[in-house]
Protein backbone atom coordinates (compact mmCIF):
# COMPACT_ATOMS: atom_id res chain seq x y z
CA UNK A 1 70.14 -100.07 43.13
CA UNK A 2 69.81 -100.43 39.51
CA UNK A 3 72.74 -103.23 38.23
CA UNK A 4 73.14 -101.83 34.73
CA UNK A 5 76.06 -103.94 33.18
CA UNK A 6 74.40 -107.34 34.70
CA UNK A 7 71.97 -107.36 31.97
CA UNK A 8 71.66 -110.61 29.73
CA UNK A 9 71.60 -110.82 26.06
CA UNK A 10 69.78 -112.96 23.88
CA UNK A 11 71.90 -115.13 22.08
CA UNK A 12 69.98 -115.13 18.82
CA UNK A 13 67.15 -112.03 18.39
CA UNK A 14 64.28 -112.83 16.74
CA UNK A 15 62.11 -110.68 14.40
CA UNK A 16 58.95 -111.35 15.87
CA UNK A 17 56.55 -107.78 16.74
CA UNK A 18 56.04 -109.64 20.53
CA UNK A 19 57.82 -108.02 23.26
CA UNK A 20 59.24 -111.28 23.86
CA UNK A 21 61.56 -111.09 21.21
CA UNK A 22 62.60 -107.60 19.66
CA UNK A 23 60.13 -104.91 18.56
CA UNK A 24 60.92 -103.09 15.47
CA UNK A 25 58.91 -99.69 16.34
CA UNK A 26 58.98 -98.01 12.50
CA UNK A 27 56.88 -96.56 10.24
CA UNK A 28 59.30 -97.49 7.81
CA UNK A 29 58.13 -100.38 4.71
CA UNK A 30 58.46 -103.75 4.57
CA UNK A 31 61.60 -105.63 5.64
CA UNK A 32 61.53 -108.46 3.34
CA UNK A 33 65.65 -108.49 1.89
CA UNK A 34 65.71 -107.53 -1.94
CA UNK A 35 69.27 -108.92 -2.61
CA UNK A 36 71.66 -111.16 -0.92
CA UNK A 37 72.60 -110.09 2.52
CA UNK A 38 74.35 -111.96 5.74
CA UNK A 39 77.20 -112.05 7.95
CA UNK A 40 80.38 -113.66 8.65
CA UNK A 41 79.50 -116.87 10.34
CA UNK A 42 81.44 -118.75 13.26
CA UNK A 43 82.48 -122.28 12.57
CA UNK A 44 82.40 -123.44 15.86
CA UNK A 45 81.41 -127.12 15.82
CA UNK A 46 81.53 -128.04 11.69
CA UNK A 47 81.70 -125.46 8.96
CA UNK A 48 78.10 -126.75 8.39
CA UNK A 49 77.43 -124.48 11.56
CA UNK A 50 77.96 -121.43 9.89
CA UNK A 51 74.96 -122.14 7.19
CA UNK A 52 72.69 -122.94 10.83
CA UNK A 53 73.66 -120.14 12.16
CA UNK A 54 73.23 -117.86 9.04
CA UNK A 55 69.86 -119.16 8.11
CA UNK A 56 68.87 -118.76 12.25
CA UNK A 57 69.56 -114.79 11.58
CA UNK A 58 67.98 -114.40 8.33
CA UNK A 59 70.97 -114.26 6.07
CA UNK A 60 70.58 -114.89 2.45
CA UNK A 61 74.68 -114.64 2.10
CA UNK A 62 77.26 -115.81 4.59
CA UNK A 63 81.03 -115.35 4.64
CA UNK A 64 83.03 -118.21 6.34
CA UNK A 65 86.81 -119.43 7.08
CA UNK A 66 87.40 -122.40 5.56
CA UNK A 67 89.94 -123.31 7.72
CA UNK A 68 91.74 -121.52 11.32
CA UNK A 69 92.36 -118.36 10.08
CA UNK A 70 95.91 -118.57 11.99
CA UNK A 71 97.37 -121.61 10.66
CA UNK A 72 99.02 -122.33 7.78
CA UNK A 73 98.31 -125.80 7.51
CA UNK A 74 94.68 -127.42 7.06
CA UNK A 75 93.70 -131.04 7.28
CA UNK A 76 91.75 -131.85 3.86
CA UNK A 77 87.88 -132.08 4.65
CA UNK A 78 86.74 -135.07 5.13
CA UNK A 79 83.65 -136.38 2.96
CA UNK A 80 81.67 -136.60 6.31
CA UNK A 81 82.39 -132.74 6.67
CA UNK A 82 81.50 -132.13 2.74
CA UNK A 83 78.55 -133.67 3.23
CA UNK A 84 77.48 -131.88 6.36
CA UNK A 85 77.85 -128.44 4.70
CA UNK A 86 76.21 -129.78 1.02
CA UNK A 87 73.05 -130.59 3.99
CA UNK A 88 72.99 -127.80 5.79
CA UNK A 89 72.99 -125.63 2.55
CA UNK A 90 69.52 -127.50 1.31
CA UNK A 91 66.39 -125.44 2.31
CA UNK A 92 68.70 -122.84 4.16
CA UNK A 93 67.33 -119.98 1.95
CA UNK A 94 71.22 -119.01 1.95
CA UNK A 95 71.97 -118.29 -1.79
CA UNK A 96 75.62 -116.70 -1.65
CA UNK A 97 78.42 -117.98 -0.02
CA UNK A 98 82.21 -116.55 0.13
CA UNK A 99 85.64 -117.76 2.01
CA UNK A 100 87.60 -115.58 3.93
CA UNK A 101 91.80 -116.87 3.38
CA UNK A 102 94.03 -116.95 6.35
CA UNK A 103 95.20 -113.81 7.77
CA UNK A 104 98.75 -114.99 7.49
CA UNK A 105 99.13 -115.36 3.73
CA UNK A 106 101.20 -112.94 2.43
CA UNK A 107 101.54 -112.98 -1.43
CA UNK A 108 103.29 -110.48 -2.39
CA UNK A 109 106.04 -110.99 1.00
CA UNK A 110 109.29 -110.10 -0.23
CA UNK A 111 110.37 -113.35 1.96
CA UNK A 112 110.83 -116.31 -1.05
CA UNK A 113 110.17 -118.71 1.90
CA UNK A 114 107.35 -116.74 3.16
CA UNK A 115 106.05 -115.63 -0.01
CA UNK A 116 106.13 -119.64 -1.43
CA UNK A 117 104.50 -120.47 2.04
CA UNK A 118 101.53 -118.36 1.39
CA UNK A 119 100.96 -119.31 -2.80
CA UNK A 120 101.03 -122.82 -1.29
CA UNK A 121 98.25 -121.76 1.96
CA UNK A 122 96.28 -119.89 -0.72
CA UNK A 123 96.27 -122.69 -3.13
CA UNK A 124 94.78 -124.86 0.03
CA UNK A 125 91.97 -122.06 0.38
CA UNK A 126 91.10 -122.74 -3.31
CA UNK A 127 91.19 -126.40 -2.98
CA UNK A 128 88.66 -126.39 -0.18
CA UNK A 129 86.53 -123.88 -1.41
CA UNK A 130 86.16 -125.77 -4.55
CA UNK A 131 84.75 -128.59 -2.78
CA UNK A 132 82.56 -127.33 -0.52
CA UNK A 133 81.39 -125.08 -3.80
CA UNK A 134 82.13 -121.70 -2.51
CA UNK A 135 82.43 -119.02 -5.55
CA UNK A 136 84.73 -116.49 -3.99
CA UNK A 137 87.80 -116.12 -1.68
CA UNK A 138 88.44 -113.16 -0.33
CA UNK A 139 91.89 -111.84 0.30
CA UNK A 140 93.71 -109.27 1.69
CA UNK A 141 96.43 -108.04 -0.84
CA UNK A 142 99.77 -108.60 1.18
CA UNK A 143 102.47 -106.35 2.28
CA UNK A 144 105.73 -105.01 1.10
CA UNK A 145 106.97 -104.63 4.21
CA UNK A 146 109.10 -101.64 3.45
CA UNK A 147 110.59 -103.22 0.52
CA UNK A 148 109.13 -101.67 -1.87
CA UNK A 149 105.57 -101.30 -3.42
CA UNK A 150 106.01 -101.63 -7.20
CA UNK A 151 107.82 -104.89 -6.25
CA UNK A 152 105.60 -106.04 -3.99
CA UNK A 153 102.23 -105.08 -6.55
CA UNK A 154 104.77 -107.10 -9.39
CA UNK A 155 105.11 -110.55 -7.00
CA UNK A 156 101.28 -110.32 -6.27
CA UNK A 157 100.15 -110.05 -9.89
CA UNK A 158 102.79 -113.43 -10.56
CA UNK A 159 101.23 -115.10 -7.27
CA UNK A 160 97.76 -114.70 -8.66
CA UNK A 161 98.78 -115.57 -12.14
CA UNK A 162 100.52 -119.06 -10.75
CA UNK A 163 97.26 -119.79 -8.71
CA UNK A 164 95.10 -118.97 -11.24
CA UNK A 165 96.87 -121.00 -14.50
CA UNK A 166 97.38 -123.88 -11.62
CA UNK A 167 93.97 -123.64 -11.18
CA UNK A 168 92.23 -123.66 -14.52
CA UNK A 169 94.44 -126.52 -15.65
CA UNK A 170 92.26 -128.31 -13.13
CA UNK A 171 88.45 -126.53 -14.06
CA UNK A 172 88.00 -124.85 -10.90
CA UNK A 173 85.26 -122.25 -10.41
CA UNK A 174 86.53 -121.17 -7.21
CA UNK A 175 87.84 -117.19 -7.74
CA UNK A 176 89.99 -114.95 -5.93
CA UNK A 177 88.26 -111.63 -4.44
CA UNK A 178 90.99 -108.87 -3.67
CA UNK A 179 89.47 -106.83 -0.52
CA UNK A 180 90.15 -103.02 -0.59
CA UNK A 181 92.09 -102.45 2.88
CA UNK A 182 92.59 -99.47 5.58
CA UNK A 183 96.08 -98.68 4.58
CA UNK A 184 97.53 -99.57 8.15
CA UNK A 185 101.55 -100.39 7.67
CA UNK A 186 102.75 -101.53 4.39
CA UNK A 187 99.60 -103.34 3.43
CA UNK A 188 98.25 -103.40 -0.83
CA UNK A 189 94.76 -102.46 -1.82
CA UNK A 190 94.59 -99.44 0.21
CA UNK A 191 93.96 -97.29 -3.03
CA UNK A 192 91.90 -98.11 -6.22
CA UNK A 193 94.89 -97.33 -7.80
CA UNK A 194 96.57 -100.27 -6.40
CA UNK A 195 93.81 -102.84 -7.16
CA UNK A 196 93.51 -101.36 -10.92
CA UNK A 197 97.08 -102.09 -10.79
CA UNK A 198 96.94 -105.99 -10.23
CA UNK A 199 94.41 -106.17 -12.21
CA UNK A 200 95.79 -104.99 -15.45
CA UNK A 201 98.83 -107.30 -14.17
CA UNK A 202 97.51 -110.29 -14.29
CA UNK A 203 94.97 -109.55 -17.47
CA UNK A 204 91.12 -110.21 -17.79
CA UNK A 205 90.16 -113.33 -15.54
CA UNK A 206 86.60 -114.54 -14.94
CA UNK A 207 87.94 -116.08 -11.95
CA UNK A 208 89.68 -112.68 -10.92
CA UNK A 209 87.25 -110.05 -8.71
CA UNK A 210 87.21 -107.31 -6.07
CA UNK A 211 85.86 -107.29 -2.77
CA UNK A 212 84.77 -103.61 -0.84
CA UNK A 213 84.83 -103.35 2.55
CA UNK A 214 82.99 -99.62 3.61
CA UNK A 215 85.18 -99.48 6.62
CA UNK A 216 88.39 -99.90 4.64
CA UNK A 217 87.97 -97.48 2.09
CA UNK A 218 86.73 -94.56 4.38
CA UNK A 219 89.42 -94.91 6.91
CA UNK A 220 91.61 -94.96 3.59
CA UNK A 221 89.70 -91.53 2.56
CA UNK A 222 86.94 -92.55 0.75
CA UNK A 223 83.87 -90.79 1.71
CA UNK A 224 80.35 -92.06 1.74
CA UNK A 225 78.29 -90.31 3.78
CA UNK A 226 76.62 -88.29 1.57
CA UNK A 227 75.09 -88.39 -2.22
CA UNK A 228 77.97 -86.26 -3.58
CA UNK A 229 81.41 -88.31 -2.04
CA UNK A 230 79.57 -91.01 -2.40
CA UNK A 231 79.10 -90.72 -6.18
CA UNK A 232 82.54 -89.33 -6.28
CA UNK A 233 84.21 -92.51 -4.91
CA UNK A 234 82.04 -94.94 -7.10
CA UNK A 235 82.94 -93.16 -10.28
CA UNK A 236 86.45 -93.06 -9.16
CA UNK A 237 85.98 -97.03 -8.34
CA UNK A 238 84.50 -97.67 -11.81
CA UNK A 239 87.45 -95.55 -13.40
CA UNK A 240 90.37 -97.17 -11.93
CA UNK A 241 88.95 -101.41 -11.04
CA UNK A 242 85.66 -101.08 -12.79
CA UNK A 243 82.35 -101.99 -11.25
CA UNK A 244 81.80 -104.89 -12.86
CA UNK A 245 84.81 -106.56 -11.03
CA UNK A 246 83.24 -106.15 -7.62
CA UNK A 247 81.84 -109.48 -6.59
CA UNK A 248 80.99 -108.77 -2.76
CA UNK A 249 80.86 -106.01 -0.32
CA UNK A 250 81.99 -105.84 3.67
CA UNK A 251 79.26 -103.76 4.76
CA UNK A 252 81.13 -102.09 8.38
CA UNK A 253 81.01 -98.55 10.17
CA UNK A 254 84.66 -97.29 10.70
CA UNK A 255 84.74 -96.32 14.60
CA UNK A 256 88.00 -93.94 12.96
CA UNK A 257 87.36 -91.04 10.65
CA UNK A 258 87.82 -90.45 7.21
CA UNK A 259 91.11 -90.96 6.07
CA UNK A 260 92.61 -92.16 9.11
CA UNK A 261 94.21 -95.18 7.93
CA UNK A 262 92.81 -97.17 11.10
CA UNK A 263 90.98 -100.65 10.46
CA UNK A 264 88.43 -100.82 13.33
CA UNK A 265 84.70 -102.00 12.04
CA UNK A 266 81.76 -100.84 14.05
CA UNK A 267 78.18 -101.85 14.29
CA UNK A 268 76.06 -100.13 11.04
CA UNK A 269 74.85 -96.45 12.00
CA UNK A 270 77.06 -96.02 14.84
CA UNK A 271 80.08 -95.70 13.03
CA UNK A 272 81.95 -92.29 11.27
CA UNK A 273 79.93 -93.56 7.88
CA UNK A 274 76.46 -93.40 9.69
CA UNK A 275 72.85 -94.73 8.45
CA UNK A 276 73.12 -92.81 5.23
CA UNK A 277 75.95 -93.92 3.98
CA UNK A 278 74.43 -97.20 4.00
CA UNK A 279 71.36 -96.31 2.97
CA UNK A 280 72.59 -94.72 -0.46
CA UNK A 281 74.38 -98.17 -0.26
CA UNK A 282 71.50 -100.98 -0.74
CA UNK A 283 69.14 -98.80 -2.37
CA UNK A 284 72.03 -98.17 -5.38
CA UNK A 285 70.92 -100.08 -8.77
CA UNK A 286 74.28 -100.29 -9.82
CA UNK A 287 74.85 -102.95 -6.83
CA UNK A 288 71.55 -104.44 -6.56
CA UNK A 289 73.62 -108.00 -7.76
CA UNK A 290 75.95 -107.86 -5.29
CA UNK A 291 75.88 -109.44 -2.14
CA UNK A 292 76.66 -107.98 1.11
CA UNK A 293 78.30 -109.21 4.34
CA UNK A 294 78.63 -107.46 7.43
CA UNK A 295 81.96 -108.21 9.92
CA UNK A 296 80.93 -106.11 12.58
CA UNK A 297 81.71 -106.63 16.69
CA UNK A 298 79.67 -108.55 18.81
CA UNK A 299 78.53 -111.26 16.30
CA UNK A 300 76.28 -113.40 18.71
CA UNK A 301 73.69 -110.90 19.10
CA UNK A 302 74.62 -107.84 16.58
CA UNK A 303 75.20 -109.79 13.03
CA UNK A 304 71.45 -110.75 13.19
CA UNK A 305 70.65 -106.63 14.07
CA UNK A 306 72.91 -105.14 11.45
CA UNK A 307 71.74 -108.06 8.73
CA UNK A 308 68.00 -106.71 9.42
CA UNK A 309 69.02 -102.80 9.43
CA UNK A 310 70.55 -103.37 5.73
CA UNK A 311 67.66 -105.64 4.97
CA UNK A 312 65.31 -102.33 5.61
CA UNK A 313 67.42 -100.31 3.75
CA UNK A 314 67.29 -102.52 0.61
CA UNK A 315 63.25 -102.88 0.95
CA UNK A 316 63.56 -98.81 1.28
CA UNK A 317 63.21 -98.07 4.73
CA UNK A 318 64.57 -95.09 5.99
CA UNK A 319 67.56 -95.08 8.37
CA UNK A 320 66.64 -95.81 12.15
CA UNK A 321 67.94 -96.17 15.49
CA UNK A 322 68.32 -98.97 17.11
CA UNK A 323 67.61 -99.26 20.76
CA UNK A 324 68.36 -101.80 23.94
CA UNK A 325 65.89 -102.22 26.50
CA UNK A 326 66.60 -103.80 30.15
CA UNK A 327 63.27 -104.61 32.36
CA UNK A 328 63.50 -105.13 36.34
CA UNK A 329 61.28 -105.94 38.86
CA UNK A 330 57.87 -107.47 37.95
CA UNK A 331 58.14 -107.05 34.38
CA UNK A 332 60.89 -109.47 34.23
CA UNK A 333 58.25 -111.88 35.19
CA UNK A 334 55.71 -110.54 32.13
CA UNK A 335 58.41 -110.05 28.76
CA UNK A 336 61.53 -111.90 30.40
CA UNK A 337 65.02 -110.75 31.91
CA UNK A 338 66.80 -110.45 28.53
CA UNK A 339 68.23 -107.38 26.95
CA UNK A 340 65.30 -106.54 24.22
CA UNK A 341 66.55 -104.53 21.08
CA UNK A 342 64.13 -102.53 19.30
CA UNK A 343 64.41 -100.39 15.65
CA UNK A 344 63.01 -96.90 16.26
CA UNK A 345 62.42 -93.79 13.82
CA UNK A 346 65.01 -91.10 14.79
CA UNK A 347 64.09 -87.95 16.80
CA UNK A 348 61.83 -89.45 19.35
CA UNK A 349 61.66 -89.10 23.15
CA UNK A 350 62.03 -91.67 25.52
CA UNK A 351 58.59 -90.57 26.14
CA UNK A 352 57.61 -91.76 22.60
CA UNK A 353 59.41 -94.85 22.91
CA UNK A 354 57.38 -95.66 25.81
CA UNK A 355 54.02 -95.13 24.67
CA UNK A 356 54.85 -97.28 21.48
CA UNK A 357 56.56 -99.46 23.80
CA UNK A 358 52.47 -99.95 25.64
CA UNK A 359 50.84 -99.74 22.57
CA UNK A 360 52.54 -102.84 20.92
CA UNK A 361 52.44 -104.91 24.10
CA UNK A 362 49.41 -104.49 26.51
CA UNK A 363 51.38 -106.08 29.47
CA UNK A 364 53.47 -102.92 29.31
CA UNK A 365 50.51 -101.17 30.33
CA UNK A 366 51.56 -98.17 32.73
CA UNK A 367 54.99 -98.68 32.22
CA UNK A 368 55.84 -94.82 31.99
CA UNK A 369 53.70 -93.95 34.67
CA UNK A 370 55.15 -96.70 37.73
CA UNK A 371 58.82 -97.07 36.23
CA UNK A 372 61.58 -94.67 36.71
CA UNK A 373 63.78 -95.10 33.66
CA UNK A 374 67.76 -94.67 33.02
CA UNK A 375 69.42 -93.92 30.07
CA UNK A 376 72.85 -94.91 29.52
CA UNK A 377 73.42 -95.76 32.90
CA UNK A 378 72.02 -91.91 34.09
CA UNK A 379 68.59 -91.60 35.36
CA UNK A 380 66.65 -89.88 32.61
CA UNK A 381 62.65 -87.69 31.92
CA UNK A 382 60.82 -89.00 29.32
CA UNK A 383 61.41 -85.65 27.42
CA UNK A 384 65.42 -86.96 26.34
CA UNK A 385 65.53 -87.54 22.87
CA UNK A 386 67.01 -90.95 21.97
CA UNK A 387 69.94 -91.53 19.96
CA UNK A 388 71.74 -94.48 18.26
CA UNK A 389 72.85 -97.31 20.58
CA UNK A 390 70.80 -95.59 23.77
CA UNK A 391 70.92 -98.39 26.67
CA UNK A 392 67.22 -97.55 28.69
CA UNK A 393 66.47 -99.34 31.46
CA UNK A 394 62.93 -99.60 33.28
CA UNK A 395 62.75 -100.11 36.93
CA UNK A 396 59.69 -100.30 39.02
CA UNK A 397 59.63 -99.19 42.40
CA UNK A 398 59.32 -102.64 43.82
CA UNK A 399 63.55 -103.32 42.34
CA UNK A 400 64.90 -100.22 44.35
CA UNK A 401 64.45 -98.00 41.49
């Protein structure tokens, strides 16, 4: 009896062509990143984790909280911490780094006693990122809670201008990035529109940027998944905010369709937006400078999968598959128990992926002929043609199989 959902997972994948680690089975060019790509990073143990954890994955660019994203209140970072993060970021290869605020600031509540609580949180995001030297924090652009959206665009445009005079008067660096959202409830930023809007509010600001999150804007309806909708929602980006205000993007799949207003990210390729929309994303001039994070589920073992799918994209790959791959019986003993993940050119057979699967490792050797394989938890003929995400499992006789 095969066990499917007792597989293990490798806690950090590497990119090594040995079946002990992942095998990237491609015809597809050279995977060296051509512009500034990562993840958002866990802080678990020191925000100085986050850079370890980034650099571990192969991230030029990592996001980070600065702070518990569900508190208002922060204790100011130590030196000890300062210098922890100013270590880690030596000889990382990490080049781009960006906060993410506090998902309970609010500036444009209608609430004065929320709305002063969260210009005071957001002022503590600045503060920190401006020591730890962090370029960018990212925000959402608040709520008007059914009170009203020309209000609510009017008492975001005066919390940014507050934060922002408050700020110079002290030479910070440290800008705000307003993140395009999914339109769920009352929430800003859901349209261009909107953004242009806050924008024009508060004037021109070096210090005053947009962040894009691909999820957001197709769940708010717009498109990307081909070369037409996808030209037709940058030129209606560059009309209304202007590309030159975009200072990072959220690269996530919407698991909702277009238009739908839902905020659900899902791993790159699997998603409503699919491998091309991406694709026409890091090979597009206009955002070559740009860095890009991905927020997608599963962060322990997926960030460092989705990092090197956009990474083959920007070096011109074409869009792939990716694959998992559980062994039992005796090959556990040759290429370990863990789940294996492996990049595959679309339209091939399980067949296929076997033989490549032999080729690249001769302790596979044989593997289609003794193992009877399953595919997505269904026992499966090496004529099915894999698709995105497939699950296969080999089992050799010996396991029950």
């Amino acid at each position: 009896m095969i066990h499917f959902k007792s597989a293990r997972v490798n806690p950090a994948p590497q990119t090594s062509t040995h079946s002990s680690g992942n095998i990237y089975l491609t015809n597809s060019t050279a995977t060296s990143p051509v512009r500034l790509i990562g993840a958002h990073m866990p802080t678990a143990g020191g925000l100085h984790k986050s850079l370890e954890s980034g650099s571990a994955i192969g991230c030029t660019a990592v996001q980070l909280f600065t702070g518990n994203p569900r508190q208002w209140v922060h204790p100011i970072l130590s030196e000890a911490t300062i210098e922890a993060f100013e270590k880690a970021k030596e000889g990382s290869g990490i080049e781009f780094l960006v906060a993410h605020d506090s998902y309970l600031i609010n500036l444009a509540a209608p609430d004065e006693a929320i709305l002063e609580r969260s210009r005071n949180a957001f002022r503590g995001e600045l503060d920190r990122a401006q020591l730890l030297g962090i370029p960018w924090v990212v925000t959402h652009m608040g709520a008007h809670l059914d009170k009203g959206e020309d209000e609510a665009i009017a008492r975001l445009v005066e919390s940014l201008k507050r934060l922002l005079d408050a700020t110079d008067a002290e030479g910070y660096t440290s800008g705000v990035a307003l993140e395009t959202t999914a339109g769920q409830g009352t929430g800003l930023g859901w349209r261009f529109e909107q953004i242009g809007r806050v924008l024009d509010g508060v004037g021109p600001h070096p210090r005053l940027g947009v962040c894009l999150d691909t999820c957001h804007i197709f769940v708010a309806g717009y498109d990307l998944r081909d070369p037409a909708a996808y030209e037709a929602t940058w030129a209606e980006f560059d009309r209304t905010i202007g590309i030159d205000k975009l200072k990072v993007i959220h690269a996530n799949d919407a698991k909702k369709g277009l238009g739908s207003r839902v905020d659900r990210h899902e791993h790159l390729g699997r998603g409503e937006i699919g491998s091309s929309g991406f694709a026409l994303l890091m090979r597009d001039p206009r955002l070559a400078h740009v860095p890009v994070i991905v927020e997608t589920p599963d962060s322990e073992v997926m960030h460092a999968l989705n990092v090197q799918r956009l990474q083959r994209l920007a070096a011109g790959g074409e869009p792939e598959i990716l694959i998992s791959m559980q062994y039992f019986g005796h090959y556990t003993d040759l290429v370990g128990p863990d789940l294996k993940h492996h990049f595959l050119a679309p339209g091939g057979t399980l067949g296929d992926f076997v033989a490549r699967l032999e080729a690249e490792d001769p302790r596979l050797a044989g593997l289609g002929r003794i193992c009877r394989f399953a595919l997505d938890e269904e026992y499966a003929d090496l004529a099915c043609v894999l698709t995105e995400g497939a699950a296969v499992v080999a089992a050799p006789p010996v396991s029950g199989g």
